[in-house]
N, C-alpha and C. Protein backbone atom coordinates (compact mmCIF):
# COMPACT_ATOMS: atom_id res chain seq x y z
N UNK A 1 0.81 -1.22 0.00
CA UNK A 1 0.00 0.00 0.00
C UNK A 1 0.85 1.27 0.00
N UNK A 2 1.79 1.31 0.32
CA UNK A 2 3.06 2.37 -0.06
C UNK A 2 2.52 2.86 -1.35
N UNK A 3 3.04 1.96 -2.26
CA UNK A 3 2.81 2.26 -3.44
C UNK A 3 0.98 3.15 -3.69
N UNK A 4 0.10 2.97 -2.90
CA UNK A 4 -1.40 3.54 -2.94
C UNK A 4 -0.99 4.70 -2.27
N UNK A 5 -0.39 5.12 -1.56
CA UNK A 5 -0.31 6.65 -0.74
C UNK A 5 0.67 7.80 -1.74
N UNK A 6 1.31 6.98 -2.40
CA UNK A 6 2.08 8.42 -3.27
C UNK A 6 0.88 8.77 -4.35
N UNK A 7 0.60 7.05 -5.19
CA UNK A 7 -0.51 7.44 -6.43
C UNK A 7 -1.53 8.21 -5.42
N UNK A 8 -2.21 8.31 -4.38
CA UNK A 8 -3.49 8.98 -4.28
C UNK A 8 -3.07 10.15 -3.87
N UNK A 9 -1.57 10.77 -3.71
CA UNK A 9 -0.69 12.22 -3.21
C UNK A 9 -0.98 13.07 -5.14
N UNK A 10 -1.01 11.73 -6.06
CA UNK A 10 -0.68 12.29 -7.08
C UNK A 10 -2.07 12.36 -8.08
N UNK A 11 -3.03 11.46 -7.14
CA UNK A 11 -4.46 12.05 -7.83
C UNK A 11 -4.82 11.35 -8.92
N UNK A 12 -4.20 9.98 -9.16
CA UNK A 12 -4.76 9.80 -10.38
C UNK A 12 -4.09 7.93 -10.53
N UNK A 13 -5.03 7.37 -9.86
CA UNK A 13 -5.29 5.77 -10.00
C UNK A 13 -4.77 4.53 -11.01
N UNK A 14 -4.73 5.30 -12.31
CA UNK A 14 -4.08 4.70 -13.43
C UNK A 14 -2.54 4.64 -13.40
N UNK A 15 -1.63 5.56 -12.50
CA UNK A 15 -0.51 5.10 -12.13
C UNK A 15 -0.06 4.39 -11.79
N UNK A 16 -1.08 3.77 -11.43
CA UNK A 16 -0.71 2.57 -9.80
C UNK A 16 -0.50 1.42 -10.65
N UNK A 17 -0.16 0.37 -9.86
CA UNK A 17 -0.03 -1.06 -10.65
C UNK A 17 -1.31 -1.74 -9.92
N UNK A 18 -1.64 -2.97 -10.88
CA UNK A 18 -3.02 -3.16 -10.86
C UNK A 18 -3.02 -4.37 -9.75
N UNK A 19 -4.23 -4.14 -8.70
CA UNK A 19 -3.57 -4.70 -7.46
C UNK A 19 -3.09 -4.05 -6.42
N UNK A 20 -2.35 -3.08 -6.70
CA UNK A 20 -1.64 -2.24 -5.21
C UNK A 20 -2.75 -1.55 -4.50
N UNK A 21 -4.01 -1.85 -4.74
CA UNK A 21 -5.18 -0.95 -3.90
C UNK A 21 -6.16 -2.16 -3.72
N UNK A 22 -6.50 -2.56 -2.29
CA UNK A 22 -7.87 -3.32 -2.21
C UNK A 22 -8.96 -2.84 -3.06
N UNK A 23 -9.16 -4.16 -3.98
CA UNK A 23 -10.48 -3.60 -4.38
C UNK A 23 -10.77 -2.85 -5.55
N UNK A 24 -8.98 -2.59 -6.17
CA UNK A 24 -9.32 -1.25 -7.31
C UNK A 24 -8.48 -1.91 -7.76
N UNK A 25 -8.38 -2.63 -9.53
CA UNK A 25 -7.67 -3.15 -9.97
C UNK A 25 -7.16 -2.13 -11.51
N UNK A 26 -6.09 -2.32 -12.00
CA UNK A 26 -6.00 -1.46 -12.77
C UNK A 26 -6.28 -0.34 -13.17
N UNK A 27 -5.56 0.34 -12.58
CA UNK A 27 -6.11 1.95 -12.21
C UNK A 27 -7.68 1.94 -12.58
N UNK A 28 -7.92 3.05 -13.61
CA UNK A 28 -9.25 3.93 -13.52
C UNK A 28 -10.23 2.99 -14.71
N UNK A 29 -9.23 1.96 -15.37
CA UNK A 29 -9.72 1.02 -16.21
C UNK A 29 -10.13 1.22 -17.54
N UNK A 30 -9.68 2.24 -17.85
CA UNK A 30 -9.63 2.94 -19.18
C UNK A 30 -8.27 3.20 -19.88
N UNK A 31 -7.45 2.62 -18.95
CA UNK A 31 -5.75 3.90 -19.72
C UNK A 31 -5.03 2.58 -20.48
N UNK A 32 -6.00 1.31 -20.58
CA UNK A 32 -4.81 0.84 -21.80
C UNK A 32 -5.08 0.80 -22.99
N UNK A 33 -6.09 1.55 -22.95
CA UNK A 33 -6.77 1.91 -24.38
C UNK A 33 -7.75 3.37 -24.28
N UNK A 34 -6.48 4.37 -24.40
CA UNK A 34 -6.70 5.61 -23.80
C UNK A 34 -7.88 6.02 -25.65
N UNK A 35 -8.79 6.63 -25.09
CA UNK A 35 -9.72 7.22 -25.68
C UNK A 35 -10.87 8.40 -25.89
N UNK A 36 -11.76 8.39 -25.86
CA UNK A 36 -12.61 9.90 -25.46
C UNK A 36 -13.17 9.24 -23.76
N UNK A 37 -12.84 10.23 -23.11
CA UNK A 37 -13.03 10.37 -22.10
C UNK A 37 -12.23 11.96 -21.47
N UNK A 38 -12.51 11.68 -19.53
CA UNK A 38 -12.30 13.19 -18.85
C UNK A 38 -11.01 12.56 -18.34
N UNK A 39 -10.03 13.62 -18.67
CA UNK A 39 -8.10 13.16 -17.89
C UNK A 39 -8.77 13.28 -16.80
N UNK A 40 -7.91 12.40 -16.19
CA UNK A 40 -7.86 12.62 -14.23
C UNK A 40 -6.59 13.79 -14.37
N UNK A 41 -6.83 14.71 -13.09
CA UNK A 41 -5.90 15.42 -12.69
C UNK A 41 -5.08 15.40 -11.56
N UNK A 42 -4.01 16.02 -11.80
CA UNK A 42 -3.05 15.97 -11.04
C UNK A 42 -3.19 16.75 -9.80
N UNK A 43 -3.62 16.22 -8.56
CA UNK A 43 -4.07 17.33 -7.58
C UNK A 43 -2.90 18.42 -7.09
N UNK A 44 -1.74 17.93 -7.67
CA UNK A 44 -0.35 19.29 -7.48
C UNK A 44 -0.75 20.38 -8.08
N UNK A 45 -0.21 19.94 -9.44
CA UNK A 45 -0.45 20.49 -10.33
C UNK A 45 -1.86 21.27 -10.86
N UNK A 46 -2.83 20.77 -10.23
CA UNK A 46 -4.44 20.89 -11.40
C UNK A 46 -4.47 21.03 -12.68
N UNK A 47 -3.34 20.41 -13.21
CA UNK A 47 -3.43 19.69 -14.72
C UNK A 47 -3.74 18.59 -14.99
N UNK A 48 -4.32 18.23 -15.90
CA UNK A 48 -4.52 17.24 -16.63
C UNK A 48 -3.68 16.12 -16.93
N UNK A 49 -4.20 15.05 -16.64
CA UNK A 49 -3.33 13.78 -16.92
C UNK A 49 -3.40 13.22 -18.16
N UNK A 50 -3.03 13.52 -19.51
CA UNK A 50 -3.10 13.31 -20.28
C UNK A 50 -3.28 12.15 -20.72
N UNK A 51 -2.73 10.92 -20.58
CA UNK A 51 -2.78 9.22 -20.40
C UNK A 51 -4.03 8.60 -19.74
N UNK A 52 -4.40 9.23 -18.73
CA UNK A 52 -5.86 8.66 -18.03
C UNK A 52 -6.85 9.27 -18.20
N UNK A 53 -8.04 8.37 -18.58
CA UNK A 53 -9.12 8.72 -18.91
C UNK A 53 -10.35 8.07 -18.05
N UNK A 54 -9.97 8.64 -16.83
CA UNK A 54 -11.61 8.20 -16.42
C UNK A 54 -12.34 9.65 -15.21
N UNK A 55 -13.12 9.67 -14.76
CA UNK A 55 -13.46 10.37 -13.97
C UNK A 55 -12.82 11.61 -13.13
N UNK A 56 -13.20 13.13 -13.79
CA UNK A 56 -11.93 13.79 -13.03
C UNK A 56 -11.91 13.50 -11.28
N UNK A 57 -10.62 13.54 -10.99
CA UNK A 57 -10.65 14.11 -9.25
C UNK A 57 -11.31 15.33 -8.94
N UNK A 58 -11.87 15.04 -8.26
CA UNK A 58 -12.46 16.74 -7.12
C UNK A 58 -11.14 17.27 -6.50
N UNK A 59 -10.46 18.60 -6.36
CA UNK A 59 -9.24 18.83 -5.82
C UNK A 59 -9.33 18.67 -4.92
N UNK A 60 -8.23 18.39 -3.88
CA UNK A 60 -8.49 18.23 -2.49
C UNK A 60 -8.53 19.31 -1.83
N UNK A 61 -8.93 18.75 -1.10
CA UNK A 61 -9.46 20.13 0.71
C UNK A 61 -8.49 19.33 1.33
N UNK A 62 -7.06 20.31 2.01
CA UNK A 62 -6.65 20.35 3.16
C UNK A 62 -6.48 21.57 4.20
N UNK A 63 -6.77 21.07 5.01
CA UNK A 63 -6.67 21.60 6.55
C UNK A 63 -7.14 21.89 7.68
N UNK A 64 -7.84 22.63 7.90
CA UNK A 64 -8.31 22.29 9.11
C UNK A 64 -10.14 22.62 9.33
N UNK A 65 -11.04 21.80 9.00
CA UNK A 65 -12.42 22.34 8.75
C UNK A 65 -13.45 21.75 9.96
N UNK A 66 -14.04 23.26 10.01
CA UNK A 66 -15.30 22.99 10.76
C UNK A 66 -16.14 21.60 10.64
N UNK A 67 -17.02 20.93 11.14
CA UNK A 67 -17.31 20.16 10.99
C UNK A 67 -18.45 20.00 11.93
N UNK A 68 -19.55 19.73 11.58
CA UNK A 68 -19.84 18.58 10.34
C UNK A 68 -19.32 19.24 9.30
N UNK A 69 -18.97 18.92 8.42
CA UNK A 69 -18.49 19.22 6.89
C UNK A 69 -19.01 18.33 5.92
N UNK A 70 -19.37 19.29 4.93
CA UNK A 70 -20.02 18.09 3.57
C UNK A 70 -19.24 18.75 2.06
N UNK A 71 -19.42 17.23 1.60
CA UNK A 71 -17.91 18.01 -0.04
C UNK A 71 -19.21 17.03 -0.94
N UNK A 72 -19.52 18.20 -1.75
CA UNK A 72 -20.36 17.82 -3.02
C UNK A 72 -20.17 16.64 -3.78
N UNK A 73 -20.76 15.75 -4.33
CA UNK A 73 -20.37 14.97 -5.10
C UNK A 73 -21.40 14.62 -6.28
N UNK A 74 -21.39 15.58 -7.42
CA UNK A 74 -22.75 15.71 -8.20
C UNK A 74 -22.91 15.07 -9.19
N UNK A 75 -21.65 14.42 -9.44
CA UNK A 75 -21.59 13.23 -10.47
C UNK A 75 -22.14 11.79 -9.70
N UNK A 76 -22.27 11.77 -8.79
CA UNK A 76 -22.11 10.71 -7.83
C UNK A 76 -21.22 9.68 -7.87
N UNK A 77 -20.93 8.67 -7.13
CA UNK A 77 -19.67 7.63 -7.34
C UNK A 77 -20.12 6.51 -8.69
N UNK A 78 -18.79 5.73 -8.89
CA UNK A 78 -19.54 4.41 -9.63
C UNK A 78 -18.05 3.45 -9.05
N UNK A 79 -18.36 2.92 -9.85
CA UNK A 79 -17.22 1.39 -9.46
C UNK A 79 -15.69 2.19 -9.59
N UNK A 80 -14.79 2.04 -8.56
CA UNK A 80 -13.32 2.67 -8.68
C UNK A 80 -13.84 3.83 -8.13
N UNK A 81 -14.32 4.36 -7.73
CA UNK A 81 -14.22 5.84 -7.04
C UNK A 81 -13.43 5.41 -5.74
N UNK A 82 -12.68 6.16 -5.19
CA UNK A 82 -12.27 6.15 -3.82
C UNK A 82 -12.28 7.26 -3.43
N UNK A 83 -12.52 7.45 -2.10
CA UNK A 83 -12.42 8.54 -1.09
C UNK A 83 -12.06 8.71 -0.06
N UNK A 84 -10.92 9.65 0.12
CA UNK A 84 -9.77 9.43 1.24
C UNK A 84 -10.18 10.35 2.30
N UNK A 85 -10.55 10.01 3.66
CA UNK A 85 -10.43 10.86 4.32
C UNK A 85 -9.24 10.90 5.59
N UNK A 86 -8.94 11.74 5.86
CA UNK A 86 -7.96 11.98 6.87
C UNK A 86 -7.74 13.09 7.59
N UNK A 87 -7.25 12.57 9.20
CA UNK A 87 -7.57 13.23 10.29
C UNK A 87 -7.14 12.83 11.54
N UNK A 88 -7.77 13.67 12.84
CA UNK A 88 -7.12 13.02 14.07
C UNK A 88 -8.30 12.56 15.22
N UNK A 89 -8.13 11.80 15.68
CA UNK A 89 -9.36 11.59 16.76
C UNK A 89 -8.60 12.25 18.25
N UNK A 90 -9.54 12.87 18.43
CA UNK A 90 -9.31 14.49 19.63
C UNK A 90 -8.94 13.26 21.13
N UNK A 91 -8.25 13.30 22.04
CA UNK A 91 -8.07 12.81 23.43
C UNK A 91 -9.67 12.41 24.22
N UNK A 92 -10.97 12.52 24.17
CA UNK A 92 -11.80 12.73 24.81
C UNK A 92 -12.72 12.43 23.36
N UNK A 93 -12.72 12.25 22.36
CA UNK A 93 -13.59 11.70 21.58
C UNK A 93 -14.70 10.70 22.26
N UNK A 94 -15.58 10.45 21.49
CA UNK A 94 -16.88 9.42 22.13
C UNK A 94 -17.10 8.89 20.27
N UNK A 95 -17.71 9.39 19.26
CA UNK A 95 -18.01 8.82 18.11
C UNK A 95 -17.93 9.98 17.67
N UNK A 96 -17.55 9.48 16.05
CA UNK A 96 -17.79 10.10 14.71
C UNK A 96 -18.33 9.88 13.45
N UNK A 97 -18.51 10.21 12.12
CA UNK A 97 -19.19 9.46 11.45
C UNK A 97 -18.76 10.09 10.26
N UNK A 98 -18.82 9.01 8.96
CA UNK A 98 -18.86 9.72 7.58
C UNK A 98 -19.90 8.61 7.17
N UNK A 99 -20.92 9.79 6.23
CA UNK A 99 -22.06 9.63 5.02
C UNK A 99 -22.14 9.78 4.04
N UNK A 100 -22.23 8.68 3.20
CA UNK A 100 -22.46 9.06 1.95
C UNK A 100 -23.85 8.91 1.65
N UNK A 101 -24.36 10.57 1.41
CA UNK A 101 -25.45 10.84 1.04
C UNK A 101 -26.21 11.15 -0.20
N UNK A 102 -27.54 10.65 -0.81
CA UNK A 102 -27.60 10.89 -1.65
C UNK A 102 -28.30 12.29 -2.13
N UNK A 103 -28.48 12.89 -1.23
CA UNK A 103 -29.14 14.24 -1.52
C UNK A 103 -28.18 15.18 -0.25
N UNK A 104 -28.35 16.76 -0.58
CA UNK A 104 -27.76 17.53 -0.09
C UNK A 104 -28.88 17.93 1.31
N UNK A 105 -29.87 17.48 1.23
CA UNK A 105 -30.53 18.40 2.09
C UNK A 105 -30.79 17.32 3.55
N UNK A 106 -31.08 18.33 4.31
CA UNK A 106 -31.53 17.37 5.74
C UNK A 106 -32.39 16.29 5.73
N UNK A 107 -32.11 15.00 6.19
CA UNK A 107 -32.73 13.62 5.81
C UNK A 107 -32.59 13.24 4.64
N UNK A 108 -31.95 13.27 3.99
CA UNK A 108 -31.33 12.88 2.81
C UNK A 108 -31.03 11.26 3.12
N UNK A 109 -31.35 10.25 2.19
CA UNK A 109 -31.38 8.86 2.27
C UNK A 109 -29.38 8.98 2.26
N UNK A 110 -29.53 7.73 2.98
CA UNK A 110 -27.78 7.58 3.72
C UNK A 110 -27.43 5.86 2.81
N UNK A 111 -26.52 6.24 1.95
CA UNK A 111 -26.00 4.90 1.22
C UNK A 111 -25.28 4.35 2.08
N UNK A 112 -24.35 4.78 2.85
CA UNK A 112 -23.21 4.39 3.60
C UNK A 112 -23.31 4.88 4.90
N UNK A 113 -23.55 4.79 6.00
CA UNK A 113 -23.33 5.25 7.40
C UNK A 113 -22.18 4.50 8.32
N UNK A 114 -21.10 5.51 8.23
CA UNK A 114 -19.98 4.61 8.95
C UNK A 114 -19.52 5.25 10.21
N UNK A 115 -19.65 4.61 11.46
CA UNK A 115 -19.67 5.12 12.64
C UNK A 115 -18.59 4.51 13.84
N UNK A 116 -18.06 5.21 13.74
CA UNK A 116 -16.81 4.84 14.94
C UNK A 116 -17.08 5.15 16.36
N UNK A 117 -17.07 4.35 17.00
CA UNK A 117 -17.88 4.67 18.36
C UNK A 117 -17.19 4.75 19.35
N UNK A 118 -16.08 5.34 19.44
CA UNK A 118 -15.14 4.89 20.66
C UNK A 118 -15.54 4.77 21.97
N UNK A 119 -16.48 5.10 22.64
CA UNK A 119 -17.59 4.91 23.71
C UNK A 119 -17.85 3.48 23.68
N UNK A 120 -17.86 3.08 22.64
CA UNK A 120 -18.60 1.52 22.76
C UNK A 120 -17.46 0.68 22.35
N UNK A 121 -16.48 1.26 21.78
CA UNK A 121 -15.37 0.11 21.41
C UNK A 121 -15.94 -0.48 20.20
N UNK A 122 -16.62 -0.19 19.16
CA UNK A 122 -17.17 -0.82 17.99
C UNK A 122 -17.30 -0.02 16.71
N UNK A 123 -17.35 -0.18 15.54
CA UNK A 123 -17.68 0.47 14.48
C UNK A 123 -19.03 -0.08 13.90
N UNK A 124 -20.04 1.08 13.84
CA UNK A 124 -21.14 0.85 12.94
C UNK A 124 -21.25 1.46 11.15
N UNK A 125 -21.77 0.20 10.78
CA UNK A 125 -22.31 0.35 9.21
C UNK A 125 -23.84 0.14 9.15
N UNK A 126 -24.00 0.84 8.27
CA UNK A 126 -25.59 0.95 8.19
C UNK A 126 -26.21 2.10 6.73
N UNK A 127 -27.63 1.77 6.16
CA UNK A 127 -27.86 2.95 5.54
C UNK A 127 -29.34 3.46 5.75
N UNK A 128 -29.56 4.37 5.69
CA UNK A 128 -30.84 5.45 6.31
C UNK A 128 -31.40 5.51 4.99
N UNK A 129 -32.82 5.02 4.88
CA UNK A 129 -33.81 4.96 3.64
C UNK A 129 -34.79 5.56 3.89
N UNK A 130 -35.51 7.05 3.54
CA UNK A 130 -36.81 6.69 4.24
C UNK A 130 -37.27 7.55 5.23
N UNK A 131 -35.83 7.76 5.76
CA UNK A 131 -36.16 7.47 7.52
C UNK A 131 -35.88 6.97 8.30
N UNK A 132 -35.85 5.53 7.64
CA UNK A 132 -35.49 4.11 8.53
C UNK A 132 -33.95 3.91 8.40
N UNK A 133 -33.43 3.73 9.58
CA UNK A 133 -32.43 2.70 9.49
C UNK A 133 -32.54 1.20 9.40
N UNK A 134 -31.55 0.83 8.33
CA UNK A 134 -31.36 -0.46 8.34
C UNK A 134 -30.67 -1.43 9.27
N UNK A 135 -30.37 -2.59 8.78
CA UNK A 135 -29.51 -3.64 9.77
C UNK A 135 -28.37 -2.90 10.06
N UNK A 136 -27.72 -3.16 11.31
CA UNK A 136 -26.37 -2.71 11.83
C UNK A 136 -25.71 -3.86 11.30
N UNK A 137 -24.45 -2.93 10.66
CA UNK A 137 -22.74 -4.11 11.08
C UNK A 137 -22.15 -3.56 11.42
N UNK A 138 -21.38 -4.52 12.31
CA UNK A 138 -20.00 -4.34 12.93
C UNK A 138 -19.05 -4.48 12.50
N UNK A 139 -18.21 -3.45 12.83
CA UNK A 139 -16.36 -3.98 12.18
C UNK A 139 -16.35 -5.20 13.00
N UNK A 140 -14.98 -5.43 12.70
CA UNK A 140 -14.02 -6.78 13.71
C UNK A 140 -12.99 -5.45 14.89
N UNK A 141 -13.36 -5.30 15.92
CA UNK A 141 -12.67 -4.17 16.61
C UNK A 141 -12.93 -2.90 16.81
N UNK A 142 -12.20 -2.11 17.24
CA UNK A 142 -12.41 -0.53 16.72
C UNK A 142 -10.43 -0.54 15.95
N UNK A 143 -11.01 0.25 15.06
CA UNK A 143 -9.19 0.44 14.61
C UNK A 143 -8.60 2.31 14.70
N UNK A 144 -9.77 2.66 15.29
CA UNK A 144 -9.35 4.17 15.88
C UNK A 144 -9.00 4.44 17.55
N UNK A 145 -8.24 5.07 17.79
CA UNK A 145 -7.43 5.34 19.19
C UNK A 145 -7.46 6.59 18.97
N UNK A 146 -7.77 7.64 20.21
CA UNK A 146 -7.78 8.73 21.26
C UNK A 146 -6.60 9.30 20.69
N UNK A 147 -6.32 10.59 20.59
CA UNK A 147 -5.23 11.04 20.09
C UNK A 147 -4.20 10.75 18.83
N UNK A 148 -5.20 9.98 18.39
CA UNK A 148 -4.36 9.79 17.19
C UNK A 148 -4.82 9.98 15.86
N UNK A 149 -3.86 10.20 14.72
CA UNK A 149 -4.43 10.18 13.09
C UNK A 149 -4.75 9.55 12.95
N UNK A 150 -5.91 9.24 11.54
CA UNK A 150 -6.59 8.42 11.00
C UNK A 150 -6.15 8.81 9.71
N UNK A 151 -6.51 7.96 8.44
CA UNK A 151 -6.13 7.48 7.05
C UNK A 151 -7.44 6.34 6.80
N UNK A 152 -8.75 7.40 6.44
CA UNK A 152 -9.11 5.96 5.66
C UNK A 152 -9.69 5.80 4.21
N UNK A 153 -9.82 5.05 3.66
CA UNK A 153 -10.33 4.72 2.37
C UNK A 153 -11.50 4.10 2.15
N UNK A 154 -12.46 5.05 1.82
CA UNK A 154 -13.60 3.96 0.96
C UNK A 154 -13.77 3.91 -0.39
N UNK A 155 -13.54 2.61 -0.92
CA UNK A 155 -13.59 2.45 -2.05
C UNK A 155 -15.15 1.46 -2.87
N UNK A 156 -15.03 2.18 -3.79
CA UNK A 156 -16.57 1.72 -4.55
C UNK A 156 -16.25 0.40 -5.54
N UNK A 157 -16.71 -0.83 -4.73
CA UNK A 157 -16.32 -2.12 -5.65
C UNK A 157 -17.21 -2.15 -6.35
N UNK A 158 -17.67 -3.49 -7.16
CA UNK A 158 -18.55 -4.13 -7.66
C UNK A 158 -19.48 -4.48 -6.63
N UNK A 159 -19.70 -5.31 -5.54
CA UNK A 159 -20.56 -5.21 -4.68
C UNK A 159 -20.74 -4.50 -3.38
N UNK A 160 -19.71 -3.35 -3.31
CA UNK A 160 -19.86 -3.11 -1.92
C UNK A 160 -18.96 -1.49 -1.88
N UNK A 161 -18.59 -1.08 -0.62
CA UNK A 161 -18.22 -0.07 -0.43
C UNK A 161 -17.08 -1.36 0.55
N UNK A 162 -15.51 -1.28 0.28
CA UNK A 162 -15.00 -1.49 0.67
C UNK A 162 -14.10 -0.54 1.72
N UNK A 163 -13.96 -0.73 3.02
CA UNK A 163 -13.50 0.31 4.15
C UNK A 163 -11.80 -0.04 4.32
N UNK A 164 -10.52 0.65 3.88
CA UNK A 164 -9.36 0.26 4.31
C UNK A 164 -9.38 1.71 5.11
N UNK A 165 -8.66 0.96 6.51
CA UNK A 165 -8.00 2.14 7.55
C UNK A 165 -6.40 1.89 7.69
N UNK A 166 -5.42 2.54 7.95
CA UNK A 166 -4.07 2.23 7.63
C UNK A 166 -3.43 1.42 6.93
N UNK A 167 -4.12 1.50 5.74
CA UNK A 167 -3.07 -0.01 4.94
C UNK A 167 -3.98 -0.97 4.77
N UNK A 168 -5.02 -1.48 5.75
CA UNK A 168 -5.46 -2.64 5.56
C UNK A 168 -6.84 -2.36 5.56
N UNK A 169 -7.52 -3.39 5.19
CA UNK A 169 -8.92 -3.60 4.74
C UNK A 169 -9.29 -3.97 5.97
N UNK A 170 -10.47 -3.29 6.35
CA UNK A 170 -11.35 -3.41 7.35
C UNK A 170 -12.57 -4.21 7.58
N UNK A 171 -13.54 -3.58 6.54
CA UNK A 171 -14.48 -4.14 6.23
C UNK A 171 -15.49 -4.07 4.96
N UNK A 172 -16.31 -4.76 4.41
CA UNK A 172 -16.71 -4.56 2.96
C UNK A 172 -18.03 -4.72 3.25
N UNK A 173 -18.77 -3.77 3.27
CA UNK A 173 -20.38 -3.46 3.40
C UNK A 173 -21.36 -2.97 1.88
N UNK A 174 -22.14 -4.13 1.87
CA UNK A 174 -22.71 -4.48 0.39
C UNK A 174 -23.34 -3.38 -0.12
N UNK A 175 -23.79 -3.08 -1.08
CA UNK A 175 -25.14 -2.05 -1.65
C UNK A 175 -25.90 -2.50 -1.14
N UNK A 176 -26.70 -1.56 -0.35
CA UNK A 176 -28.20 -1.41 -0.32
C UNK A 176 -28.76 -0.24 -1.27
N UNK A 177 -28.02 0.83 -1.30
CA UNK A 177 -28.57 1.56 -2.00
C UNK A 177 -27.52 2.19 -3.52
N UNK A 178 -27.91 1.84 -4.48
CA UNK A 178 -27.43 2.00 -5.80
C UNK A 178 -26.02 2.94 -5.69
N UNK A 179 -24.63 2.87 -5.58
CA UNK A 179 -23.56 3.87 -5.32
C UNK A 179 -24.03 5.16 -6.70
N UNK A 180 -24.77 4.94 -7.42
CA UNK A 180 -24.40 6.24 -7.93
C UNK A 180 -25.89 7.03 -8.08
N UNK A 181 -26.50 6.91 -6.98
CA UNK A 181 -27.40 8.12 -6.09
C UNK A 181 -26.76 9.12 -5.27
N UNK A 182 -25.81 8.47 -4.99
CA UNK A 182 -24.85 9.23 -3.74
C UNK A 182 -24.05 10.60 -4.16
N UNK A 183 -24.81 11.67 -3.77
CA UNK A 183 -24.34 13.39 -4.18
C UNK A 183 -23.40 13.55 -3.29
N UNK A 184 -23.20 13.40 -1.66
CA UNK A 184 -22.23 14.37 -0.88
C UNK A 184 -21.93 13.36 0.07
N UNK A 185 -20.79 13.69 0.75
CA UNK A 185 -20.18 13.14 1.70
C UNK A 185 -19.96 13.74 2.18
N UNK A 186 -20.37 13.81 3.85
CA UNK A 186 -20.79 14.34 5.14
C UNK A 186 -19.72 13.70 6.23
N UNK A 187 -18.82 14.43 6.73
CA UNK A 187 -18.37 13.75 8.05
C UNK A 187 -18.09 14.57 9.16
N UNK A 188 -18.80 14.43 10.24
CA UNK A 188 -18.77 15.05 11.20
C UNK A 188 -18.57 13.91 12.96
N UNK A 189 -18.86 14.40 14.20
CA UNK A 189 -18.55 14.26 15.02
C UNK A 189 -17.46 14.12 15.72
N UNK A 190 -17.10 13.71 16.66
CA UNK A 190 -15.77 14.05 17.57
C UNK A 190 -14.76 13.69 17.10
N UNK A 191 -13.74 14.69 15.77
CA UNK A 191 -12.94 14.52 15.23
C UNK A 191 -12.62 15.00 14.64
N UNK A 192 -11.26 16.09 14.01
CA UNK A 192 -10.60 16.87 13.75
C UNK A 192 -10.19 16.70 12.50
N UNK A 193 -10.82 16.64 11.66
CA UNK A 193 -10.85 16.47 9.90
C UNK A 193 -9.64 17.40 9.22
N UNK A 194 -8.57 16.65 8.53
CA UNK A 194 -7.68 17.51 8.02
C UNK A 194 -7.45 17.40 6.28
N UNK A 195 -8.05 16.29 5.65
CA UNK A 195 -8.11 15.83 4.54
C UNK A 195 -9.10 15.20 3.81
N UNK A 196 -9.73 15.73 2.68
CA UNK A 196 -10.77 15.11 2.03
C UNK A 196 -10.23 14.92 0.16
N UNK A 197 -10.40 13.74 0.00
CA UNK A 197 -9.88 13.77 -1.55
C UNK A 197 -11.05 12.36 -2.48
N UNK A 198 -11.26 13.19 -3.22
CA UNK A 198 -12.05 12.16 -4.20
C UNK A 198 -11.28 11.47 -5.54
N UNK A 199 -11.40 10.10 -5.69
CA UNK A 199 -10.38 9.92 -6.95
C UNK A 199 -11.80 9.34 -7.87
């Protein structure tokens, strides 16, 4: 995964070798037969990647944001999207959460509800339809600690929203609701958000 932290520094998936990312095989899945399509960009630069052709990046947001915080997503995701967030969990934390929502407005149906509970020692998955919440899952653990950074990845498979936190794969929570309804991603509660990046 080394190799996944420079390509996602550099914004653009088709660099990578196919394999070096849970879940995301050959980069953006278009660049060996580069054609009409949108370059991914270079989030240094905000140029154009001339060689890759799939879905631009959203530039990244770093530093230090209020929160709850929500980052548009009006194309919505499809298969290979990933989304990096990163940050610190505060000394005195209790839970936090990121949503992927499919509408911008309040009660907006929830594709993804991912909830770190450090109060309870558990992580919840779940999605809000309706109104209703659905079935709970659990991680295996909590993999967040009190004072410390976080690094995580959700990535958009074929069946699921796959969750890696430092390097490793966490957990893989299925569709319930179609990934490309999903407009914004929302993350808020007890936690000090320093990085948001869409690939």
């Amino acid at each position: 995964m080394a190799g996944a932290s420079e390509a996602l520094e550099r914004g653009c998936w088709a660099s990578m070798a196919p394999g070096s990312v849970p879940g995301v095989g050959g980069g953006c899945g278009k660049a060996e037969s580069p054609g009409p399509g949108t370059p991914c960009f270079d989030l240094r630069s905000q140029q154009p990647r001339p060689h890759c052709h799939c879905r631009p990046a959203v530039p990244a947001m770093a530093g230090s944001f209020n929160v709850p915080h929500k980052t548009s997503l009006p194309e919505g995701i499809r298969v290979g999207t990933v989304l990096r967030i990163r940050g610190l969990v505060p000394d005195k934390a209790g839970r936090f959460y990121m949503n992927l929502l499919c509408g911008e407005e309040p009660g907006s149906d929830a594709a993804l509800h991912f909830n770190p509970r450090l109060d309870e020692s558990t992580v919840v998955f779940n999605t809000l339809e309706r109104g209703t919440w659905g079935a709970e899952e659990r991680g295996s653990g909590i993999p967040f600690q009190r004072g410390q950074p976080f690094d995580v990845l959700l990535i958009a498979t074929e069946e699921g929203f796959k969750v890696v936190i430092a390097d490793s794969e966490y957990h893989h929570f299925r569709y319930r609701i179609p990934p490309g309804r999903v407009r914004a991603l929302e993350v808020g509660g007890d936690l000090q958000l320093e990085l948001v990046k869409i690939f």
